[in-house]
Protein backbone atom coordinates (compact mmCIF):
# COMPACT_ATOMS: atom_id res chain seq x y z
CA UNK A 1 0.00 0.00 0.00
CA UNK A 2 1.12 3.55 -0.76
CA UNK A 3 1.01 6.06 2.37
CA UNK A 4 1.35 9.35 2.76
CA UNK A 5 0.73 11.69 5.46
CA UNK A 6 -0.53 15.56 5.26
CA UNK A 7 -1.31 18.02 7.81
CA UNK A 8 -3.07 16.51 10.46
CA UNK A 9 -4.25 13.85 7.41
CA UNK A 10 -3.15 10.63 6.67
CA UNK A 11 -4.02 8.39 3.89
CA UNK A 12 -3.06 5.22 2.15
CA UNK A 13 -3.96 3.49 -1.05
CA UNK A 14 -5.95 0.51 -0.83
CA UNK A 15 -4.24 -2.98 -2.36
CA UNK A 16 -5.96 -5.93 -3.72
CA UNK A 17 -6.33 -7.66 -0.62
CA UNK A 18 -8.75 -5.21 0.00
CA UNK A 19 -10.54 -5.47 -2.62
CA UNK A 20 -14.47 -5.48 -2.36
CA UNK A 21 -14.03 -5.39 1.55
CA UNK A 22 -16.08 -2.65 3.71
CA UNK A 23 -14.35 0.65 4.27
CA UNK A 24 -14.64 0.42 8.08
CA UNK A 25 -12.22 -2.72 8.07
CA UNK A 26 -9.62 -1.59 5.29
CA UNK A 27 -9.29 1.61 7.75
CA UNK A 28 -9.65 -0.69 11.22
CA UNK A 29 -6.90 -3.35 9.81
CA UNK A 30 -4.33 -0.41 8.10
CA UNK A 31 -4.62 1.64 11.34
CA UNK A 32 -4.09 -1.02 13.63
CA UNK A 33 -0.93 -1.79 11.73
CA UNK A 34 0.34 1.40 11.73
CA UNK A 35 -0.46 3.01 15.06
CA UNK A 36 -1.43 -0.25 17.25
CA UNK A 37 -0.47 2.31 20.58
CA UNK A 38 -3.73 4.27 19.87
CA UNK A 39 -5.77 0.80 20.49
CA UNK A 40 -8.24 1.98 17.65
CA UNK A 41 -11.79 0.17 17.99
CA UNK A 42 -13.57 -0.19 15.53
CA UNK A 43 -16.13 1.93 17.56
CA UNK A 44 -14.39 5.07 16.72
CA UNK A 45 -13.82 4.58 13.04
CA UNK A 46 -16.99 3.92 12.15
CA UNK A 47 -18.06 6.53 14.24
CA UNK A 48 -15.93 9.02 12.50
CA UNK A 49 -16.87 7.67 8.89
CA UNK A 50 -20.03 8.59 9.60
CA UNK A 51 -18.89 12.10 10.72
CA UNK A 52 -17.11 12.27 7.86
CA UNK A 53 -13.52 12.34 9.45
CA UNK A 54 -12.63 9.53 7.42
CA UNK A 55 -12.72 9.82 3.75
CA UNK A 56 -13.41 7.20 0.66
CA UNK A 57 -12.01 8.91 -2.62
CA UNK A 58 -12.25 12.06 -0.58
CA UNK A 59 -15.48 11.84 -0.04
CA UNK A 60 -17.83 10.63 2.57
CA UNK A 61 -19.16 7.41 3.01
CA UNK A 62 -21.25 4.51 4.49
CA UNK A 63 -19.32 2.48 6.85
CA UNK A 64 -20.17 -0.71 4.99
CA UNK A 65 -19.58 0.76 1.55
CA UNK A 66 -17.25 -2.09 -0.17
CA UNK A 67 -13.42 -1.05 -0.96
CA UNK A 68 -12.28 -1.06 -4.91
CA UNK A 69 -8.29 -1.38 -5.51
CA UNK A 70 -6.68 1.96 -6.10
CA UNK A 71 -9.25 3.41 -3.81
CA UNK A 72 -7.79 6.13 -1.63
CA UNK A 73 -8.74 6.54 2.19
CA UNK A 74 -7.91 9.78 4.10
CA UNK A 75 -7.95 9.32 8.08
CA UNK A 76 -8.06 12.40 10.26
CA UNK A 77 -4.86 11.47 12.82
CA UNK A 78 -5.39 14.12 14.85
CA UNK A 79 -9.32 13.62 15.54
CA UNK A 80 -8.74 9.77 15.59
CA UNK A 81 -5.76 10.39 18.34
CA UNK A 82 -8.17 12.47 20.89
CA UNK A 83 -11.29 10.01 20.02
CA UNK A 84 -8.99 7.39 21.11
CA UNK A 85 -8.13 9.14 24.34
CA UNK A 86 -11.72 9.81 25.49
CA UNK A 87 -12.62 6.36 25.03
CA UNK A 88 -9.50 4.77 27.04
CA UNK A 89 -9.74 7.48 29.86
CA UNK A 90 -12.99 6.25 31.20
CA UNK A 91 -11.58 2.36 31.47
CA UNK A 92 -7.80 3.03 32.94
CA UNK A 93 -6.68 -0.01 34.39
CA UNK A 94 -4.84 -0.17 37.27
CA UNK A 95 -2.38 -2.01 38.84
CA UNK A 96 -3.21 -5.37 40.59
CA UNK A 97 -0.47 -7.72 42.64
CA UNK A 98 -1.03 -10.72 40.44
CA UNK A 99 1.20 -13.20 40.44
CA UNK A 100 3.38 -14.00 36.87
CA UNK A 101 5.30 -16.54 35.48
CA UNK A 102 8.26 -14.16 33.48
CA UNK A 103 9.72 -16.70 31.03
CA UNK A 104 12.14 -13.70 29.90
CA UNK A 105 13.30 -10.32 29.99
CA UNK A 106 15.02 -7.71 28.54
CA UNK A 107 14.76 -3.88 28.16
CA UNK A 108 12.60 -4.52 25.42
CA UNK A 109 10.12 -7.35 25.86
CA UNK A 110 8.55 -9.68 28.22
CA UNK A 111 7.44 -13.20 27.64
CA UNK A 112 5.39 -14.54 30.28
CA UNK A 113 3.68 -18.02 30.76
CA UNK A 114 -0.01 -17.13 31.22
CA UNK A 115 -1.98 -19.37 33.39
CA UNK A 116 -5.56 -20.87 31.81
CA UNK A 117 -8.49 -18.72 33.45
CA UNK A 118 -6.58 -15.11 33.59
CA UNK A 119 -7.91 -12.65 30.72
CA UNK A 120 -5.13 -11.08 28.62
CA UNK A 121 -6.18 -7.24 28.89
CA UNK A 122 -9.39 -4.91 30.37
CA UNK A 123 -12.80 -5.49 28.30
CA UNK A 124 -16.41 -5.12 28.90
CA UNK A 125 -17.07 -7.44 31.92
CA UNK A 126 -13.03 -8.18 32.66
CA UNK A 127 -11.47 -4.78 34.54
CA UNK A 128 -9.61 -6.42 36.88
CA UNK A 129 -7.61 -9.22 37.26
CA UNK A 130 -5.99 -9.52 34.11
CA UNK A 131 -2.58 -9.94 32.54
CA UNK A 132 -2.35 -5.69 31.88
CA UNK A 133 -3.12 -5.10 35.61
CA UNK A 134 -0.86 -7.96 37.00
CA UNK A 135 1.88 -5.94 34.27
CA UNK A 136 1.46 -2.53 35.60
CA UNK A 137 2.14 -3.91 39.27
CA UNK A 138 5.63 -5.79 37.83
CA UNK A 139 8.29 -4.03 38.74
CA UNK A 140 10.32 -4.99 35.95
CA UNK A 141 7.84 -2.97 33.53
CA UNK A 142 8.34 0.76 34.47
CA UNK A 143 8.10 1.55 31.11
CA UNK A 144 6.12 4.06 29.31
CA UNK A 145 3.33 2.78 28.99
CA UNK A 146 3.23 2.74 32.64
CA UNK A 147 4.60 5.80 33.40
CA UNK A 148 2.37 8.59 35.27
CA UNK A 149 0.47 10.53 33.06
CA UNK A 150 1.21 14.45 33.91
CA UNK A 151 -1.41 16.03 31.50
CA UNK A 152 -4.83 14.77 30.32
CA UNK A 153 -3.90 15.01 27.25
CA UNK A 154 -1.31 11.95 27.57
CA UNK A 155 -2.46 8.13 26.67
CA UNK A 156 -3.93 5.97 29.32
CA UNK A 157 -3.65 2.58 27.57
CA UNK A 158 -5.89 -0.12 28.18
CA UNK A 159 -3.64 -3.05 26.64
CA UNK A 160 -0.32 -1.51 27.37
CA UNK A 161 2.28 -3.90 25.19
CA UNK A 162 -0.27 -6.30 24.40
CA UNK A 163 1.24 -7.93 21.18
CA UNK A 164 -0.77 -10.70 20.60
CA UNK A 165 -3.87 -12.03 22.93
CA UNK A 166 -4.88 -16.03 24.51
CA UNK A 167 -8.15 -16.82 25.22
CA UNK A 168 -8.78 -16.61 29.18
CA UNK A 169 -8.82 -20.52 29.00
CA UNK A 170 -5.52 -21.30 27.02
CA UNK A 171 -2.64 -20.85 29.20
CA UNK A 172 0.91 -20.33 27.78
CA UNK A 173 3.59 -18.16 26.04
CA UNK A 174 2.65 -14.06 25.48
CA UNK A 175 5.00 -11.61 24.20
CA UNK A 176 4.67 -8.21 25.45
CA UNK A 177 6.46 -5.13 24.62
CA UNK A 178 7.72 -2.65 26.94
CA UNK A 179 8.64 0.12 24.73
CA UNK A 180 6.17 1.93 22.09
CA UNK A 181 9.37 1.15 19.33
CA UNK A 182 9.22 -2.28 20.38
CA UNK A 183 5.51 -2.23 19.75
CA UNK A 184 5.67 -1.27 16.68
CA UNK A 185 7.91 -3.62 15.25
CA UNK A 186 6.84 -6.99 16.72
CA UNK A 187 3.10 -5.52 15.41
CA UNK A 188 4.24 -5.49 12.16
CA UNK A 189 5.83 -9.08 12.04
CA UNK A 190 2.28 -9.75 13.13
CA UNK A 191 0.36 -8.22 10.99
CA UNK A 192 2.92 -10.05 8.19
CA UNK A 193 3.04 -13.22 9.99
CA UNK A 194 6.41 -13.56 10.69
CA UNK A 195 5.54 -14.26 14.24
CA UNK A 196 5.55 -18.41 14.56
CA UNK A 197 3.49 -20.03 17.25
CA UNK A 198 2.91 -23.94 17.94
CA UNK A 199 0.18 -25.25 20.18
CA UNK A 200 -0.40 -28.19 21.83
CA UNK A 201 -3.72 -29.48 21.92
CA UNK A 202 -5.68 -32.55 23.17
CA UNK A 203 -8.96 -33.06 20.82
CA UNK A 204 -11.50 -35.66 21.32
CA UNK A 205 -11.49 -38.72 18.62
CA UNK A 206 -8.38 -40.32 16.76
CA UNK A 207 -7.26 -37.90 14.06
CA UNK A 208 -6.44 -39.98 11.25
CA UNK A 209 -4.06 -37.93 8.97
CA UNK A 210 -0.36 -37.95 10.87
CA UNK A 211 -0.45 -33.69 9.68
CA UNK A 212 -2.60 -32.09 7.56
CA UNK A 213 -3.94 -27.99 6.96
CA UNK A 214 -7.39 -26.83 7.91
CA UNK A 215 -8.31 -23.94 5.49
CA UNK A 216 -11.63 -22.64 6.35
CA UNK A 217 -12.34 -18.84 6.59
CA UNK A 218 -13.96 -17.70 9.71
CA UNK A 219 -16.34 -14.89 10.93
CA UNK A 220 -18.30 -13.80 14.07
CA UNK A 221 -21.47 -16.11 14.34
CA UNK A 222 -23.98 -14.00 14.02
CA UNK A 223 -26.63 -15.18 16.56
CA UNK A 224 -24.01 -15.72 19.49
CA UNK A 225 -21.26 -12.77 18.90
CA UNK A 226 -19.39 -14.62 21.68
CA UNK A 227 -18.61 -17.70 18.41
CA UNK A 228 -17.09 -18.05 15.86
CA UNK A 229 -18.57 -19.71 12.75
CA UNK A 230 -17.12 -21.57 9.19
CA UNK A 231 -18.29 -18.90 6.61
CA UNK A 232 -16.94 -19.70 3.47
CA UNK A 233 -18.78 -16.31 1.75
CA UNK A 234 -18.02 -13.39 4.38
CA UNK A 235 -15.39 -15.27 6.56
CA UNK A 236 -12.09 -14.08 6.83
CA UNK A 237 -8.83 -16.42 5.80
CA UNK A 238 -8.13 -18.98 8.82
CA UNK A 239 -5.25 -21.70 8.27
CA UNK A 240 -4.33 -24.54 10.53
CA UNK A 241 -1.61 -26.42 10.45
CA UNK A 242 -1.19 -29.70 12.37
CA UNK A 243 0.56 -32.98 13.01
CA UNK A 244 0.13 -36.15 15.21
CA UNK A 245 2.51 -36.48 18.62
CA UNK A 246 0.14 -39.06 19.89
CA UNK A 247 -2.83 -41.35 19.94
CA UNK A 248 -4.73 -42.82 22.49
CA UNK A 249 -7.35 -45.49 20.90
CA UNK A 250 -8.68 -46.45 24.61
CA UNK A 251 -9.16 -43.08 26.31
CA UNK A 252 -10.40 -41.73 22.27
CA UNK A 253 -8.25 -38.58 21.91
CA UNK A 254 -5.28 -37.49 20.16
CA UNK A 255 -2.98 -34.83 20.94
CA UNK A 256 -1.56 -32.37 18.30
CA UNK A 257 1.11 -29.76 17.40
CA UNK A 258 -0.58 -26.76 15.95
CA UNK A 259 0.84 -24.00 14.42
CA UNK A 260 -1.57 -21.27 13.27
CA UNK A 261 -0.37 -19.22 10.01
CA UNK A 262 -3.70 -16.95 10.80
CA UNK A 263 -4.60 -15.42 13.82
CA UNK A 264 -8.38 -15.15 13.99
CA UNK A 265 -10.33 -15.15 17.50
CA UNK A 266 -11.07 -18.95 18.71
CA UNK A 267 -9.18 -20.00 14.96
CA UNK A 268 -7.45 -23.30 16.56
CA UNK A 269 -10.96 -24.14 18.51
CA UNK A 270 -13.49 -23.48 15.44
CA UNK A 271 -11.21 -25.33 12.82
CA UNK A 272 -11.14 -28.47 14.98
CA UNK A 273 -14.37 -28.77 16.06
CA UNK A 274 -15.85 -27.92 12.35
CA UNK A 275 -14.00 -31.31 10.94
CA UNK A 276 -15.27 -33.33 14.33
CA UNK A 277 -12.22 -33.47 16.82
CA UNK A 278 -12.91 -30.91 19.25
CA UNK A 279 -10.67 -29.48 21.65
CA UNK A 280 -11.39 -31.48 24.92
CA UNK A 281 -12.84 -29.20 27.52
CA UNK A 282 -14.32 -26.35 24.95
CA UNK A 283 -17.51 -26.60 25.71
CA UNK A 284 -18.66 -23.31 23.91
CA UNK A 285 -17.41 -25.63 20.98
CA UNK A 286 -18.48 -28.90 21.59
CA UNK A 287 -15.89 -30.05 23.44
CA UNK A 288 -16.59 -33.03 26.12
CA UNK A 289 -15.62 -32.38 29.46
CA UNK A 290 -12.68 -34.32 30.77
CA UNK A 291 -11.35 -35.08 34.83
CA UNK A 292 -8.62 -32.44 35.84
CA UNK A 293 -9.42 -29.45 33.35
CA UNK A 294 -10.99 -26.26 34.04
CA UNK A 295 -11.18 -25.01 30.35
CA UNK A 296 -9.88 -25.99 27.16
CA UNK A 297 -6.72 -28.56 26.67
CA UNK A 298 -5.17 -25.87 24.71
CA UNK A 299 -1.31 -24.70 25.49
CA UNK A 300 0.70 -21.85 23.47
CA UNK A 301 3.61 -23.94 24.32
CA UNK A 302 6.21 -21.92 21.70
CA UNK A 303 7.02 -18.16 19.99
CA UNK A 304 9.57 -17.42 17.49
CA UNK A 305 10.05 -13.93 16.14
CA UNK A 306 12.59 -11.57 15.24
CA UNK A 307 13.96 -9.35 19.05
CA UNK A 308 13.08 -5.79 18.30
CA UNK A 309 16.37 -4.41 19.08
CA UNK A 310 19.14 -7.36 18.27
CA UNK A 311 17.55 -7.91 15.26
CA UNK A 312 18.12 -11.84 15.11
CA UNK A 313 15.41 -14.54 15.53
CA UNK A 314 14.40 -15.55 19.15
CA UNK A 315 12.33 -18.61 20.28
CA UNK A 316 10.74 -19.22 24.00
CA UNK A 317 9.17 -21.95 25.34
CA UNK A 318 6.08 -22.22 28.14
CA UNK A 319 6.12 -25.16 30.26
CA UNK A 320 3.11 -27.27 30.02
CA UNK A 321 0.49 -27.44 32.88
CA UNK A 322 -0.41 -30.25 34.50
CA UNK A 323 -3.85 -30.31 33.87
CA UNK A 324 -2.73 -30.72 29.89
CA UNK A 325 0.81 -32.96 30.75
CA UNK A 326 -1.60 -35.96 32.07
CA UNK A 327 -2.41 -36.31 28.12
CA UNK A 328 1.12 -36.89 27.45
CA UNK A 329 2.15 -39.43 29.41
């Protein structure tokens, strides 16, 4: 994409790949990407769309008016910076004494083991008690996104460092960031998945393929926004990749290496259940409920990415949690 940036203005070409998408996306996905410290929702750009502070061909539009190639958007930084900061201000998270499991550190990132049943960052229902507020107690994070704010007019963050995210019931490896540079960069190897991460996971039944590749697009279910559904028409690109460690014909379940090249919400949990071996303990997917877990038999066991700052490829590892290491055995 072609970017450019004017006063107060910014505005970027859209490529094929977005091609016949809605204009409220393009500008969520490209803004996310390029300024994931604002923590854009997609609230506030389709509330400015409609305000016409974001622009379609430099004109106004509907937020669910469908992108061409070539098309040019125009984005309003600075009115998309302060919406940003009225909507964070009212939900500042604070700083909890949670315990955590720091795999490693450096001046630039954390990677932590997070334990099944802890929520990555704030959201509607989750304020306290999550990863962010166990982070902003840590001494080892006086960063600044932590820093005190001395004007108003300064970010409160609500995911401060938040790379990637885990479900509240799959424990494992995060990567956080603990400078906005740092940020940045591990968002873009992200957003270009150059970020690798295997999974172990237990699913009911006896898998029959030794590895194989789910490829089924997915999209928000709409009847139950809390699901994901297969939706081969409006779904977005999902792909699974997967191979047999073991088989247990007697107890029926087979545990699996996974390794995600997508990154959509519940992808691992939808793709498995859709082709009939669902993750043991997922209820919301059909799961069966098994003795000594208290939610999914899902484990972000590994991360490899390129460190910020030494510029040369890293890999950490999670230990796995009992409640998932009885499969093993």
């Amino acid at each position: 994409m072609e970017r450019g940036e004017g006063k107060g203005m910014y505005e970027f070409i859209a490529g094929a790949e977005n091609n016949g998408k809605r204009v409220d996306n393009v500008s969520l996905k490209h803004l996310v990407g390029v300024k994931p410290e604002l923590e854009i929702s997609r609230t506030i750009v389709q509330e400015m769309i409609e305000k016409g502070e974001i622009l379609l061909n430099g004109k106004v539009s509907k937020v669910g008016h469908k992108v061409n190639t070539g098309d040019k958007i125009e984005i309003n930084l600075e009115k998309l910076e302060k919406e940003s900061l009225v909507e964070h201000d009212k939900k500042i998270p604070r700083a909890e004494k949670l315990p955590l499991d720091i795999i490693y550190e450096d001046d630039y990132i954390l990677v932590v083991n997070k334990p099944a049943g802890m929520v990555v960052h704030p959201a509607c229902g989750n304020y306290s008690c999550t990863l962010v507020n166990a982070l902003l107690n840590y001494k080892g994070f006086l960063t600044e996104f932590n820093e005190p704010r001395e004007t108003k007019d300064e970010k409160h963050t609500l995911r401060p460092g938040i790379v990637h995210r885990l479900d509240k019931d799959t424990s494992g490896v995060m990567l956080v960031a603990k400078k906005g540079s740092a940020l940045r960069k591990l968002s873009s190897q992200l957003k270009h998945r150059t970020i690798t991460k295997k999974y172990i996971a237990v699913v009911k039944g006896i898998v029959s393929l030794d590895e194989g590749i789910i490829d089924l697009p997915v999209n928000h279910d709409k009847k139950n926004r809390m699901k994901m559904v297969i939706d081969r028409y409006e779904g977005k690109e999902a792909v699974t990749h997967y191979k047999v460690i073991s088989r247990n014909k007697e107890k029926n379940y087979t545990v699996l290496e996974v390794t995600p090249k997508t990154g959509r919400t519940h992808q691992i949990r939808i793709h498995f259940s859709h082709i009939g071996h669902p993750i043991l303990g997922d209820v919301l997917y059909n799961g069966p409920v098994a003795q000594g877990l208290s939610g999914q038999a899902l484990h972000a066991k590994s991360i490899r990415f390129i460190h910020p700052s030494k510029n040369k490829e890293v890999e950490f590892f999670a230990g796995i949690p009992s409640s998932i290491k009885q499969f093993l055995a």
